[in-house]
Protein backbone atom coordinates (compact mmCIF):
# COMPACT_ATOMS: atom_id res chain seq x y z
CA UNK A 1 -108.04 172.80 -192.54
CA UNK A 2 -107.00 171.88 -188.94
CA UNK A 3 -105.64 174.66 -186.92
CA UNK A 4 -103.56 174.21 -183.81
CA UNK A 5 -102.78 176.68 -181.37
CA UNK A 6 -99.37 176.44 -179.39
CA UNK A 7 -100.20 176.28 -175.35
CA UNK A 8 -96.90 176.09 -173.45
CA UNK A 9 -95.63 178.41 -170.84
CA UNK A 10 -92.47 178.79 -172.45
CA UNK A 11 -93.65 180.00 -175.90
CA UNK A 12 -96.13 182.64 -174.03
CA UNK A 13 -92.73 184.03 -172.45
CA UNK A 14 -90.84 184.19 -175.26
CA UNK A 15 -94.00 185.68 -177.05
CA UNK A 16 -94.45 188.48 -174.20
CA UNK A 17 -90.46 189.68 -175.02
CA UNK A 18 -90.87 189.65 -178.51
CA UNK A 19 -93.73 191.47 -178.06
CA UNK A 20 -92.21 194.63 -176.04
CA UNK A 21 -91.02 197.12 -178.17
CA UNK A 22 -88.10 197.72 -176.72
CA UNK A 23 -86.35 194.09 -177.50
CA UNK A 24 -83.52 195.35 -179.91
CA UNK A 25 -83.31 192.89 -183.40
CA UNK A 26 -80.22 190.56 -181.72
CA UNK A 27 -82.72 189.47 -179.41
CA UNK A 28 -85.29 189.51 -181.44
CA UNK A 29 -83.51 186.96 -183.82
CA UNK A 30 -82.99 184.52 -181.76
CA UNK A 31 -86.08 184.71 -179.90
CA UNK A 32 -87.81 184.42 -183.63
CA UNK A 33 -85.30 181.07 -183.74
CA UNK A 34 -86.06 179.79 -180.42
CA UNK A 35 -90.14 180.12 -180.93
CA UNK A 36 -89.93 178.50 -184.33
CA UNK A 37 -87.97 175.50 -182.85
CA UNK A 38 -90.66 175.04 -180.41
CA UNK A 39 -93.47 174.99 -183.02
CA UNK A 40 -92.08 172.87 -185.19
CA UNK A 41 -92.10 170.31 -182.54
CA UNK A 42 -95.95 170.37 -182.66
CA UNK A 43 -96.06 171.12 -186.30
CA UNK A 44 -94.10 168.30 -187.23
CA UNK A 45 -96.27 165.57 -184.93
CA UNK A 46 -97.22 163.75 -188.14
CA UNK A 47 -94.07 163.70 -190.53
CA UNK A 48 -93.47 160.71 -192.18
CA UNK A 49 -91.58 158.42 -191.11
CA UNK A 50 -90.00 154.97 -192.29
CA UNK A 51 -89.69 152.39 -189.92
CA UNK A 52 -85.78 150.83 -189.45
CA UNK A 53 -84.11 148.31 -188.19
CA UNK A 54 -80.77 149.10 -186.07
CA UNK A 55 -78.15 147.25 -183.84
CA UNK A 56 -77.90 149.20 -180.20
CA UNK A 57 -75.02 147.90 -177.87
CA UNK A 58 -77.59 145.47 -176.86
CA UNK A 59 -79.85 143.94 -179.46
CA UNK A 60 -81.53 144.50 -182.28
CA UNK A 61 -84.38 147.09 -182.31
CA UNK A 62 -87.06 148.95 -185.02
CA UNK A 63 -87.05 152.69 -185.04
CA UNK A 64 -88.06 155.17 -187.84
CA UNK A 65 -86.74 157.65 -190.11
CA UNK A 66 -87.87 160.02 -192.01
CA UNK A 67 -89.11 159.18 -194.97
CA UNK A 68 -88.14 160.08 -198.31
CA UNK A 69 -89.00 162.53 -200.64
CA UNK A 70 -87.32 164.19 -197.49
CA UNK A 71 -90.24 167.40 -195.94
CA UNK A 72 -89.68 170.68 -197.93
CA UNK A 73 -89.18 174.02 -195.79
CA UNK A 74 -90.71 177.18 -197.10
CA UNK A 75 -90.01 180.47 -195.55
CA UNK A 76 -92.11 183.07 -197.43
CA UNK A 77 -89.49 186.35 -198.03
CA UNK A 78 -88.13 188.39 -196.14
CA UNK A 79 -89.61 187.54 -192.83
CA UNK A 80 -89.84 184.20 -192.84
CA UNK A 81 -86.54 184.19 -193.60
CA UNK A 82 -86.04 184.79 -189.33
CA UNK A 83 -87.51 181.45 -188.66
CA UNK A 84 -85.70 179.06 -190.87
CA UNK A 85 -82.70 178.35 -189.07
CA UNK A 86 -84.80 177.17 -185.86
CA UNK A 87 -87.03 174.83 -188.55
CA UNK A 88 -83.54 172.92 -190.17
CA UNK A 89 -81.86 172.44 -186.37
CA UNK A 90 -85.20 170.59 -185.80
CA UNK A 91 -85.08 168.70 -189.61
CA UNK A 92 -81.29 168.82 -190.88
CA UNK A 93 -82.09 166.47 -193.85
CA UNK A 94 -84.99 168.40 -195.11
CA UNK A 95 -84.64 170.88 -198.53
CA UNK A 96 -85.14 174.31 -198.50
CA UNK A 97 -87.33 176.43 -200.97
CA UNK A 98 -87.89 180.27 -200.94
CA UNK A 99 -91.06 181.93 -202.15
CA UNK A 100 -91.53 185.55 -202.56
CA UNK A 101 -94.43 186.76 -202.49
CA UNK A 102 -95.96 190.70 -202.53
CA UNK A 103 -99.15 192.32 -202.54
CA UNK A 104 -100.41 194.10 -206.14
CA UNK A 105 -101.18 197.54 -205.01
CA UNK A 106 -103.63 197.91 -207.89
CA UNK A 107 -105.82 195.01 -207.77
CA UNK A 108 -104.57 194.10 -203.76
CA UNK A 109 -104.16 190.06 -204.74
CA UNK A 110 -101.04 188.41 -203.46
CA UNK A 111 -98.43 188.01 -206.32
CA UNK A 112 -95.21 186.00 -206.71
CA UNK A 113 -91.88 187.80 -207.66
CA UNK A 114 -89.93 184.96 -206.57
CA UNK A 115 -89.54 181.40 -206.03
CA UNK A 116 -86.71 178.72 -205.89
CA UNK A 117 -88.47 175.48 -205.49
CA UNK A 118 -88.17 171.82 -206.67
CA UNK A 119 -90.33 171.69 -210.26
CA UNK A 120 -92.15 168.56 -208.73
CA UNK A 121 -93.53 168.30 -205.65
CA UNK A 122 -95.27 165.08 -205.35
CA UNK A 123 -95.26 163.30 -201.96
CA UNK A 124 -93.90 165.82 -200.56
CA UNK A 125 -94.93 167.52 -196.96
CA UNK A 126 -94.51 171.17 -197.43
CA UNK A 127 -93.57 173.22 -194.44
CA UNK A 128 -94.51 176.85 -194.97
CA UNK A 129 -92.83 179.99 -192.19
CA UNK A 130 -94.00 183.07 -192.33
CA UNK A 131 -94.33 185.15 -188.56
CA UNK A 132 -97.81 186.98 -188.71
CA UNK A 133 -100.54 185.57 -190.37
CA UNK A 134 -102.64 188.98 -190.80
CA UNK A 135 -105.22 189.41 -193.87
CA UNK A 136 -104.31 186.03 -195.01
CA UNK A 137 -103.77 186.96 -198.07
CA UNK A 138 -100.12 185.82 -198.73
CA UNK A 139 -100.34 182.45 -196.87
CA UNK A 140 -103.34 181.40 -198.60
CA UNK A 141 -101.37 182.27 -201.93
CA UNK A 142 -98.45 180.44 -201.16
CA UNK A 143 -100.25 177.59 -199.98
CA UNK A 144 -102.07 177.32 -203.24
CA UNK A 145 -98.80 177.74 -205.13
CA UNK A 146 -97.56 174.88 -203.26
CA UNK A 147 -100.71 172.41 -203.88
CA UNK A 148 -100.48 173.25 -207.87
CA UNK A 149 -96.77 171.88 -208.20
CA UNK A 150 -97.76 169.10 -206.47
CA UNK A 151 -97.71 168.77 -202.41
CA UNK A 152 -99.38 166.13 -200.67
CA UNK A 153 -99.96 168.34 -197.57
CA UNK A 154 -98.85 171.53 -196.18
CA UNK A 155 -98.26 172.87 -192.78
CA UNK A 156 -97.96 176.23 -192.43
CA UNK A 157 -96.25 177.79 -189.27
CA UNK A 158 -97.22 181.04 -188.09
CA UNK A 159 -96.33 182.76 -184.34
CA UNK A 160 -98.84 185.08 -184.52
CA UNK A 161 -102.43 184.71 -186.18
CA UNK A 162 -105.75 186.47 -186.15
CA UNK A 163 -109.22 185.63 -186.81
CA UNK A 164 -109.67 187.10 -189.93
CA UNK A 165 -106.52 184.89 -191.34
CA UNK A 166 -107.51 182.08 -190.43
CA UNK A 167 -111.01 182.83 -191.92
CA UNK A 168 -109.43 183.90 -195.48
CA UNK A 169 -106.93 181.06 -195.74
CA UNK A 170 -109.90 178.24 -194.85
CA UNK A 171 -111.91 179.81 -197.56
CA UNK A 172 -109.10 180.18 -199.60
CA UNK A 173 -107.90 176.45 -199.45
CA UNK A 174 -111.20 174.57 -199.11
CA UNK A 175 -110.71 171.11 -198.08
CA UNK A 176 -107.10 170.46 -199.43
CA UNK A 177 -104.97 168.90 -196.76
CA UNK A 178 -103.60 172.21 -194.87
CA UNK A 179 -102.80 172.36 -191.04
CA UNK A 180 -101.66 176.01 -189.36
CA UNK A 181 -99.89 176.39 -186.17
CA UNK A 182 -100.18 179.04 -184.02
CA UNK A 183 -97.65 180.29 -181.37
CA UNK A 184 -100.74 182.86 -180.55
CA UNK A 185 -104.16 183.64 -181.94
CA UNK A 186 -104.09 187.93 -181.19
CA UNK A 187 -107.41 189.70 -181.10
CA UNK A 188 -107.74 191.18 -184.57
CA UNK A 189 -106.45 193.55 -186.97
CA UNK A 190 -106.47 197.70 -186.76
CA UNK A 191 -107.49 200.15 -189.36
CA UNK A 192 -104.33 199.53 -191.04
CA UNK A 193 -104.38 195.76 -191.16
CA UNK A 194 -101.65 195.33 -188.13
CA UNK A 195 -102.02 192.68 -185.51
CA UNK A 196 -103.29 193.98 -182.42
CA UNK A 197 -101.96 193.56 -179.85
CA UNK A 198 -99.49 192.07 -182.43
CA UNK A 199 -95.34 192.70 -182.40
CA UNK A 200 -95.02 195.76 -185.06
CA UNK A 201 -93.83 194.47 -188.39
CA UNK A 202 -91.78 191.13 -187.92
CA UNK A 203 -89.23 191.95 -190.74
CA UNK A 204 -88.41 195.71 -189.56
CA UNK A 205 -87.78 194.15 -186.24
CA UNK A 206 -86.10 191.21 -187.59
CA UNK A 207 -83.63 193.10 -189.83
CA UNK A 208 -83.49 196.46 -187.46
CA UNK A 209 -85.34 198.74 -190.14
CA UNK A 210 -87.98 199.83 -187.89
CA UNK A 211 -88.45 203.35 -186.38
């Protein structure tokens, strides 16, 4: 699994407002847009491309397009939900998918309750958003769930990770083809498995259900 971390003044900014408590969710939204269009510029570095032949008003040139079966965009529910519409402004031609995917309080494995999702995903790059990478837990699980219908290769976009994520989703994934960007990689995670420093709980902020 390659990792990449995000170094760019402009994504520590945004980072350091999205980080203060006091940014109300309108701002929050579209700073949760704005990040995600700046990652997937580095996370999509190595999408696949065609190359094509065009006409400009001068002469005849070779360019590329992307290739087809077009990349497939995977926000994991509810939060990742906030950075899809940064990821399609970036790729308008690409399809969408949804996974849902929740924690079993009993035997604390990751569980789907939800997916919409082509049946066959051969070929295909997978794009995977979902804001904190934490425990791990979830990623790794969707990640998986993406490999067994099929994907060639997944990228999964996080802007915050930890340690301890990254940790669980390498052992969890082994040496399938999986690369995770970072907007930040935080310290750690508290007694109760937040991010620290961390932003609170994306979605709560996202969708203004926080305290």
């Amino acid at each position: 699994m390659r990792v990449v971390i995000a170094d760019h003044p402009l994504i520590t900014h945004k980072l350091t407002v999205l980080r203060d408590k006091r940014t109300p969710p309108p701002t929050f939204r579209l700073l949760v847009e704005e990040l995600m269009t700046l990652l997937a510029y580095e996370a999509t570095r190595e999408v696949k491309v065609d190359p094509i032949e065009i006409e400009t008003p001068v002469t005849t040139t070779t360019g590329v397009r992307i290739s087809h079966p077009t990349p497939l965009i995977v926000p994991i529910i509810r939060a990742g939900l906030g950075m899809l519409e940064g990821m399609v402004k970036l790729i308008p031609t690409a399809e969408v998918g949804f996974l849902g995917m929740k924690r079993n309080e009993e035997t604390l494995v990751p569980e789907t309750y939800a997916e919409r999702l082509p049946d066959h995903l051969e070929q295909r790059q997978c794009f995977v958003l979902d804001p904190m990478l934490a425990t791990g837990g979830s990623l790794a699980a969707a990640i998986n769930f993406l490999f067994d219908r099929g994907a060639e290769e997944v990228i999964a976009i996080c802007i915050l990770g930890t340690p301890e994520g990254i940790n669980a989703v390498r052992e969890t994934v082994g040496d399938r083809n999986v690369t995770l960007v970072l907007g930040a990689l935080d310290d750690g995670l508290n007694e109760q498995a937040y991010i620290v420093p961390g932003l609170g709980d994306a979605g709560d902020r996202l969708y203004g259900t926080a305290d």
